[in-house]
C-alpha atoms as a PDB file:
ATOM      1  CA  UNK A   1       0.000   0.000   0.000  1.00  0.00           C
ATOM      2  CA  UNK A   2       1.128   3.294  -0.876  1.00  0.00           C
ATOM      3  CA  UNK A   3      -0.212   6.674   1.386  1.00  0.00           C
ATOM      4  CA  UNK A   4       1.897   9.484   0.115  1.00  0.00           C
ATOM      5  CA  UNK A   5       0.964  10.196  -2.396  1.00  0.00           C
ATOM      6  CA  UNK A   6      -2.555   9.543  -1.596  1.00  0.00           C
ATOM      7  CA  UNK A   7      -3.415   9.125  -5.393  1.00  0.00           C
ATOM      8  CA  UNK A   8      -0.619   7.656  -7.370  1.00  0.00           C
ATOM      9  CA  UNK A   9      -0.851   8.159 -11.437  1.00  0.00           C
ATOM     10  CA  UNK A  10      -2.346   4.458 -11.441  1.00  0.00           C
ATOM     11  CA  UNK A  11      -4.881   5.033  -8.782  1.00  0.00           C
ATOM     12  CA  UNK A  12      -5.404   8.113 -10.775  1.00  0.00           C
ATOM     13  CA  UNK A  13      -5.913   6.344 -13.972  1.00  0.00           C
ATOM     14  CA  UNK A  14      -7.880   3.479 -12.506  1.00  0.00           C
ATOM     15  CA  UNK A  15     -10.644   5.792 -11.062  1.00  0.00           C
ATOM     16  CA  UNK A  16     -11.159   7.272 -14.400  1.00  0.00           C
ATOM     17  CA  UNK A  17     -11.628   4.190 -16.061  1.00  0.00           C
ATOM     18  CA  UNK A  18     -14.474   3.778 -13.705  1.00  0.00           C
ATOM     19  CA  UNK A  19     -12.493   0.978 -11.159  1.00  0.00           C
ATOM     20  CA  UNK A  20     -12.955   1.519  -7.565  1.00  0.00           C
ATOM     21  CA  UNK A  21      -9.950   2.342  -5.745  1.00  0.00           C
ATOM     22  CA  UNK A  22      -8.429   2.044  -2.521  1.00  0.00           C
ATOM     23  CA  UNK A  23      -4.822   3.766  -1.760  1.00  0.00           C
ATOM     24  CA  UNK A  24      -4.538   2.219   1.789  1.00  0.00           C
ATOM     25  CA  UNK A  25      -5.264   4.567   4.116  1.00  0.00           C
ATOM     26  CA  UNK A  26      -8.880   2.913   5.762  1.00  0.00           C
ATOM     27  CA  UNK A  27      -6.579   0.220   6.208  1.00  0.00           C
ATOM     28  CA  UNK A  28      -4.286   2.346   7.970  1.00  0.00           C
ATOM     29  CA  UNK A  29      -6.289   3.966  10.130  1.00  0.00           C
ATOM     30  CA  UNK A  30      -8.388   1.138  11.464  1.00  0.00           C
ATOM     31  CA  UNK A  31      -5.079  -1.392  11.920  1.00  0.00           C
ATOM     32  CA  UNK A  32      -3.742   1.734  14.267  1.00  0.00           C
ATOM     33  CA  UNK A  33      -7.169   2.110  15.998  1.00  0.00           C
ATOM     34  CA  UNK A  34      -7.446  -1.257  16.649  1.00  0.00           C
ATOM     35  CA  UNK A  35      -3.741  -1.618  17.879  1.00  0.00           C
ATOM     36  CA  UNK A  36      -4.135   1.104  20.037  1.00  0.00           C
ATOM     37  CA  UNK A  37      -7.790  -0.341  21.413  1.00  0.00           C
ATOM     38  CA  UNK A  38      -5.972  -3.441  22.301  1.00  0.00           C
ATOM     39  CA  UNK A  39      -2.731  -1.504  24.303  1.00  0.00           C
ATOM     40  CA  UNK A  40      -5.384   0.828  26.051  1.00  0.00           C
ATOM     41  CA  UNK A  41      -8.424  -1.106  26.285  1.00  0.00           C
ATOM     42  CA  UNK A  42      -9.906   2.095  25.582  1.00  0.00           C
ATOM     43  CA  UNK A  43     -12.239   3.007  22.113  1.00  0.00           C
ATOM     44  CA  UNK A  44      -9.669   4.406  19.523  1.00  0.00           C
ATOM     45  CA  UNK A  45     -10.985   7.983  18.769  1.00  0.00           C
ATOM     46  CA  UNK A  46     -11.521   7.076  14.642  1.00  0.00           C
ATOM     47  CA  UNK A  47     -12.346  11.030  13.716  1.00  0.00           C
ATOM     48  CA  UNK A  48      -9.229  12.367  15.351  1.00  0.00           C
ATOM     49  CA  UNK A  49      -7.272   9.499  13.967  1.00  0.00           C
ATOM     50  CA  UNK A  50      -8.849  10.820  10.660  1.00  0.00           C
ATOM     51  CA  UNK A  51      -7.941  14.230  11.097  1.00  0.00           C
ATOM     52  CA  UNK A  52      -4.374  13.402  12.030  1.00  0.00           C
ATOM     53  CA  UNK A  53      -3.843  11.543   8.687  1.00  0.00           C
ATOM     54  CA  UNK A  54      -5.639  14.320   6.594  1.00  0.00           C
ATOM     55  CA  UNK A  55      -3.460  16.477   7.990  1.00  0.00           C
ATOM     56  CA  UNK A  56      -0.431  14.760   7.458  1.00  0.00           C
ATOM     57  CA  UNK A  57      -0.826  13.055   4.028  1.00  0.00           C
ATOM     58  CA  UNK A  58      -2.143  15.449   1.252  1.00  0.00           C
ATOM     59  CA  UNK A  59      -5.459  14.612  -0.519  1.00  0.00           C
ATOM     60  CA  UNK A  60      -5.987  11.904   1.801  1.00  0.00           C
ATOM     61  CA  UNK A  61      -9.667  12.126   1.816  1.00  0.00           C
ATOM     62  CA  UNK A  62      -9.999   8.974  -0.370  1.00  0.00           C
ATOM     63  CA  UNK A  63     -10.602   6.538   2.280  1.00  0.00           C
ATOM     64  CA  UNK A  64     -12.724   3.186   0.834  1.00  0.00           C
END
């Protein structure tokens, strides 16, 4: 899986041709949540988790 960039030329390509597309990110972000639910035993808080990688990965916002 590739995040940065969060839409390579292929993914670019792919989603014009119609495909659906995934770039790895969801995955991302609910493998961390749930590894930090299991350290804490507490809920992982998903929308700041969200935030944090929109922040930090440009055009992240294509999450499948």
């Amino acid at each position: 899986m590739i995040y940065r960039p969060a839409e390579t030329p292929l993914l670019r390509k792919a989603r014009a041709a119609g495909c659906r597309v995934a770039n790895g990110l969801g995955m991302l972000l609910h493998q961390g949540a749930r590894a930090l639910e299991i350290w804490s035993g507490q809920p992982a808080p998903l929308a700041v988790m969200r935030s944090a990688l929109e922040a930090n990965i440009p055009h992240s916002t294509h999450y499948v």
